[in-house]
Protein backbone atom coordinates (compact mmCIF):
# COMPACT_ATOMS: atom_id res chain seq x y z
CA UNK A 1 4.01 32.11 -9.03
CA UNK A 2 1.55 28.84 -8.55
CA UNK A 3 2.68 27.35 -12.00
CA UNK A 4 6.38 27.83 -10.66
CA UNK A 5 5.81 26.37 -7.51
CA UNK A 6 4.80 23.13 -9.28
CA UNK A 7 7.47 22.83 -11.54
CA UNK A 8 9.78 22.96 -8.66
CA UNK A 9 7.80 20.96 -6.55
CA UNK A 10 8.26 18.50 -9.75
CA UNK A 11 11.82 19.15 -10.98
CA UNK A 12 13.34 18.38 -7.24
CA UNK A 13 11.85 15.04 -7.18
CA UNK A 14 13.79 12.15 -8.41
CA UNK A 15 10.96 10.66 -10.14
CA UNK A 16 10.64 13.21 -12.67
CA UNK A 17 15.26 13.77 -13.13
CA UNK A 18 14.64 11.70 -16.59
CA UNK A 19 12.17 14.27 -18.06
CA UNK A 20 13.25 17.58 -19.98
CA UNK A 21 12.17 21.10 -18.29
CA UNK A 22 9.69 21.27 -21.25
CA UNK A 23 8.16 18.03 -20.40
CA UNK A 24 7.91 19.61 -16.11
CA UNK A 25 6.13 22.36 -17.62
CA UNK A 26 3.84 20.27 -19.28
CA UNK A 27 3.27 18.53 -16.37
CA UNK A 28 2.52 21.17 -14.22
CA UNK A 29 -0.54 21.63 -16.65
CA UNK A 30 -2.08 18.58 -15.67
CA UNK A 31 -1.20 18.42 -11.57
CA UNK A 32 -3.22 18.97 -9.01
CA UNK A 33 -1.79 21.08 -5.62
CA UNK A 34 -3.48 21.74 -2.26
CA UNK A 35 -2.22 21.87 1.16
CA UNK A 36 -3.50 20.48 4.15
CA UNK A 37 -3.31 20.79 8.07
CA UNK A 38 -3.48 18.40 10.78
CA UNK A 39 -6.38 15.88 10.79
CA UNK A 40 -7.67 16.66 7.06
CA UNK A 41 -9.06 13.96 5.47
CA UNK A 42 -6.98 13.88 2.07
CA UNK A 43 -8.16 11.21 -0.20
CA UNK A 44 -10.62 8.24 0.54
CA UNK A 45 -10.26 4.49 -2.12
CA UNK A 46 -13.81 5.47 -3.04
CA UNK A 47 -13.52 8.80 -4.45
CA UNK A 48 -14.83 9.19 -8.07
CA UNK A 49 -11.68 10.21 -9.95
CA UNK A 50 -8.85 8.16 -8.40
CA UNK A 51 -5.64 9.88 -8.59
CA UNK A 52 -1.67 9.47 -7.69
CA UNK A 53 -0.29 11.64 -4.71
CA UNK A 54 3.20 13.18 -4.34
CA UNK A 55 3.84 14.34 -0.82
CA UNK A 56 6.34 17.09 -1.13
CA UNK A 57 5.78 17.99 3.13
CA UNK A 58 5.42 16.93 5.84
CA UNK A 59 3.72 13.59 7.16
CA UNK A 60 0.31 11.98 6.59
CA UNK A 61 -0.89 8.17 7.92
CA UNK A 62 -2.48 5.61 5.23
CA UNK A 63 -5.46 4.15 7.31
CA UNK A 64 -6.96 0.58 6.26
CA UNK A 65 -10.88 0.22 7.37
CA UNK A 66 -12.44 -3.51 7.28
CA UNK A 67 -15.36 -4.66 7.03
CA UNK A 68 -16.43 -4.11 10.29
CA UNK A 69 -15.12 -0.81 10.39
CA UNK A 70 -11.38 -1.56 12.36
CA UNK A 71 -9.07 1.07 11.12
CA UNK A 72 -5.80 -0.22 11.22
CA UNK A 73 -2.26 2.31 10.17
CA UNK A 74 -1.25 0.70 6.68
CA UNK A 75 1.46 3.00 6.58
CA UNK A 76 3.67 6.37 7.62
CA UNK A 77 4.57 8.67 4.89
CA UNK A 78 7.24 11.09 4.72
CA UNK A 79 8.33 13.91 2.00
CA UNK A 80 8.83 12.38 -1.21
CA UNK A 81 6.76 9.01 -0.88
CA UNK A 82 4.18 7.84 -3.30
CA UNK A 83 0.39 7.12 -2.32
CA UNK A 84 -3.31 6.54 -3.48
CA UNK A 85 -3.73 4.33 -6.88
CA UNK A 86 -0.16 3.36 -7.58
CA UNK A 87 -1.27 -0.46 -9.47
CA UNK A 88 -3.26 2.17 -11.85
CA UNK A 89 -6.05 0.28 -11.43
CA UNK A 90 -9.04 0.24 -8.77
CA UNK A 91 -9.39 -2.53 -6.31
CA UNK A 92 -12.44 -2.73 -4.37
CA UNK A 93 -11.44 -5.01 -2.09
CA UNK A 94 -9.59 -1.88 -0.57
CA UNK A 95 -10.97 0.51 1.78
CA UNK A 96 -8.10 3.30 2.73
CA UNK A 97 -8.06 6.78 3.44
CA UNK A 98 -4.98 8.98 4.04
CA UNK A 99 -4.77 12.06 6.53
CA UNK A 100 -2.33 14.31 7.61
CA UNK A 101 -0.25 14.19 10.61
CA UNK A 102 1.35 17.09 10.97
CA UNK A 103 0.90 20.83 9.70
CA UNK A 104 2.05 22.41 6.63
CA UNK A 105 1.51 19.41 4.74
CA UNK A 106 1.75 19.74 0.66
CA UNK A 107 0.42 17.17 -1.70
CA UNK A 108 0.72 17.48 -5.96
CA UNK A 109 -1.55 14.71 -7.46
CA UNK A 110 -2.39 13.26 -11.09
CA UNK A 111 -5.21 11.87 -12.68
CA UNK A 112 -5.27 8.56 -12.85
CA UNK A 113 -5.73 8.38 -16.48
CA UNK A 114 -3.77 11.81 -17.14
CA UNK A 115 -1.10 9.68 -15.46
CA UNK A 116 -1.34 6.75 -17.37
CA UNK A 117 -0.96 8.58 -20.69
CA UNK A 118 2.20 10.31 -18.66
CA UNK A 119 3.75 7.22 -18.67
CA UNK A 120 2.95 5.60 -22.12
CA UNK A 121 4.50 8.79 -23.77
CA UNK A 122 7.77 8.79 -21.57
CA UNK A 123 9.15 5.42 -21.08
CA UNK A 124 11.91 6.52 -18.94
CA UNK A 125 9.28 8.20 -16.56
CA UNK A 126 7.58 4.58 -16.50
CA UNK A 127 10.62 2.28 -15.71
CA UNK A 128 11.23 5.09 -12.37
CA UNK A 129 7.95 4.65 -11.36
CA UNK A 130 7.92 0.68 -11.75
CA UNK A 131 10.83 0.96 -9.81
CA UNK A 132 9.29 3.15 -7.13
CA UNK A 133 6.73 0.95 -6.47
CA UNK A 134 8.41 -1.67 -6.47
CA UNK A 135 10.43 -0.68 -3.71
CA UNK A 136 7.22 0.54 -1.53
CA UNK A 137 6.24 -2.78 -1.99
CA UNK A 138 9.38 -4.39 -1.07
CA UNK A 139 9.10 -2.37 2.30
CA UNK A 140 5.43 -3.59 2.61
CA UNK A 141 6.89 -6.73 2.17
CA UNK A 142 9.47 -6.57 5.36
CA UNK A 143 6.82 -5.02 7.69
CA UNK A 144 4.57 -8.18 7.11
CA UNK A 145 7.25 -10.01 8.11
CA UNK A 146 8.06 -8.16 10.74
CA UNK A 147 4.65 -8.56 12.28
CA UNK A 148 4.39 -11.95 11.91
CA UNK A 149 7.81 -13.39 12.97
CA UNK A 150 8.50 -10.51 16.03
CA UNK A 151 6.50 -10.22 19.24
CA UNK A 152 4.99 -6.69 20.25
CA UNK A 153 8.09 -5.55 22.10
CA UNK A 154 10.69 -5.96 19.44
CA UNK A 155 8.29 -4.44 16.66
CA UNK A 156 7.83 -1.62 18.83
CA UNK A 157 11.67 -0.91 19.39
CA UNK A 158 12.25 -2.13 15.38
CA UNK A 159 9.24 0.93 14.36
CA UNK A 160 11.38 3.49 16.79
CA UNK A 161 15.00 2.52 15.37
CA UNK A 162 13.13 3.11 12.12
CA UNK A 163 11.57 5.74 13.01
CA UNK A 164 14.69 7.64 14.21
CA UNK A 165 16.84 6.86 11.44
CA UNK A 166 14.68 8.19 8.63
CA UNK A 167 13.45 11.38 10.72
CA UNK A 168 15.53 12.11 13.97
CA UNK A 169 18.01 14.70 14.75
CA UNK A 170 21.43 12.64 15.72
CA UNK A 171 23.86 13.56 18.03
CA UNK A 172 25.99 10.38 17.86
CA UNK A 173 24.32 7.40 19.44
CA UNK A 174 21.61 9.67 20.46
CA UNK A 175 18.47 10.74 18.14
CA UNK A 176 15.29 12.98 18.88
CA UNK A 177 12.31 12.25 17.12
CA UNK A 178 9.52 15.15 16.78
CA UNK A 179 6.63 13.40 17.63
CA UNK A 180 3.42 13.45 15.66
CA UNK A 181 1.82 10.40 16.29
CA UNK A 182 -0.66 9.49 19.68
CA UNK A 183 -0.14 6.30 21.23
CA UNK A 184 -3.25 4.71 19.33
CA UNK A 185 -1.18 5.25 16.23
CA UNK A 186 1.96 3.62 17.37
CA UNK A 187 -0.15 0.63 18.51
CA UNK A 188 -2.19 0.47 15.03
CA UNK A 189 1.56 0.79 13.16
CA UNK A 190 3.13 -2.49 15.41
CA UNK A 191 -0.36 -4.51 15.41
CA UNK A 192 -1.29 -4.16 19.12
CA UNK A 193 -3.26 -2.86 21.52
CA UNK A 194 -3.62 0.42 22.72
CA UNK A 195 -3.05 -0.76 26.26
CA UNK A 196 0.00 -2.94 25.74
CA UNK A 197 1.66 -0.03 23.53
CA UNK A 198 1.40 2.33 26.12
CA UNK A 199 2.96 -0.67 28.65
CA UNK A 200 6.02 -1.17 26.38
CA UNK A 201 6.44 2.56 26.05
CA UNK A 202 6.56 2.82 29.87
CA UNK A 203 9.24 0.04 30.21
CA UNK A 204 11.44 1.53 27.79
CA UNK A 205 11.29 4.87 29.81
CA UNK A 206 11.39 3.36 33.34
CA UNK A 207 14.96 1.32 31.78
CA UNK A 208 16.10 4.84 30.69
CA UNK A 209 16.13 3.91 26.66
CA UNK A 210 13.83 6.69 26.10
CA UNK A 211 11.77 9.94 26.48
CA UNK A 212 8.66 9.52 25.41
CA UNK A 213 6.19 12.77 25.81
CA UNK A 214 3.68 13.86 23.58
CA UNK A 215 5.60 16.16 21.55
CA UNK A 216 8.95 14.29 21.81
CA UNK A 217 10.59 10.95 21.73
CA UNK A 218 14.59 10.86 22.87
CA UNK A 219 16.82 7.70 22.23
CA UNK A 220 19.70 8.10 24.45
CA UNK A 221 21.40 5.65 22.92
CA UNK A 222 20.22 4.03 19.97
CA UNK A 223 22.61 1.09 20.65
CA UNK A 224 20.96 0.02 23.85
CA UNK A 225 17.80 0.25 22.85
């Protein structure tokens, strides 16, 4: 039953539609599986075998610490994304860690060097992961400029249009967004403080463009906002 579960886990994810259902099954040999709940630590830059996630549920937050310990949000992950050593090669400039958000979260992972030889035997697997990454990077790309050409208010309401479009329920103009993330996290995702965040939020709620509460977020109308 734990040997199917991966395969399907593996076969429903577009990464893997070039390889054969011999080739999953091999696969499923060499993948890792665990689940985790809210606030579990699941992988830290410095761990001794570095390895590639696949998050197959729910959400999890990659966390950047500098030197002086500042965490900052890197990034928000949904089902299907990509994390942990995707340039196949440690940097040690880079201090991360990823944990989850929400509960019921599911995670396959691969060696780092089981994954490399993954892709040197399969060079159709290799060109969709070159491609994955390269579009994770292209998004990377966007947010920096988001952050650096848009003032706090407009990143806020660009991360909630976002937000809403990949994960809200829509009822024409209208989305709601289950809400997993605390105020600290919003203002760590659109480079502010915790304070001004929690402003911005209120002035969007006291002009009637949303609901904010801890467990929701409602966007009357997505057009106004």
């Amino acid at each position: 039953m734990y040997e199917e579960l991966k395969y399907w886990y593996l076969r429903d994810h577009k990464l893997f539609w070039t390889l054969s259902m011999s080739q999953i099954k091999q696969l499923c040999v060499i993948v890792g599986f665990k689940k985790a709940h809210k606030g579990d630590v699941i992988y830290f830059t410095d761990s001794d075998l570095p390895r590639i996630f696949l998050l197959k549920q729910g959400n999890i937050k990659i966390v950047s610490v500098d030197e002086d310990g500042n965490e900052t949000i890197k990034e928000i992950l949904q089902k299907g994304d990509l994390f942990g050593e995707l340039a196949l090669e440690r940097d040690p400039d880079v201090n991360e860690y990823a944990k989850a958000l929400t509960n019921e979260v599911s995670i396959c992972s691969f060696l780092m060097s089981d994954f490399e030889d993954l892709l040197v035997k399969n060079p159709s697997l290799a060109l969709s992961y070159t491609k994955f990454v390269g579009l994770k990077m292209k998004r990377f790309k966007n947010s920096y400029s988001n952050l650096v050409s848009k003032d706090a208010k407009t990143r806020l309401i660009t991360f909630l249009k976002d937000w809403a479009e990949k994960e809200g329920i829509q009822e024409g103009n209208k989305y709601t967004i289950d809400n997993y993330l605390t105020q600290t996290d919003i203002a760590q995702i659109i480079c502010t403080s915790r304070q001004t965040a929690t402003l911005l939020l209120n002035e969007l709620e006291e002009k009637n463009l949303i609901f904010y509460s801890r467990k929701k977020i409602i966007i009357d109308d997505v057009k106004k906002l």
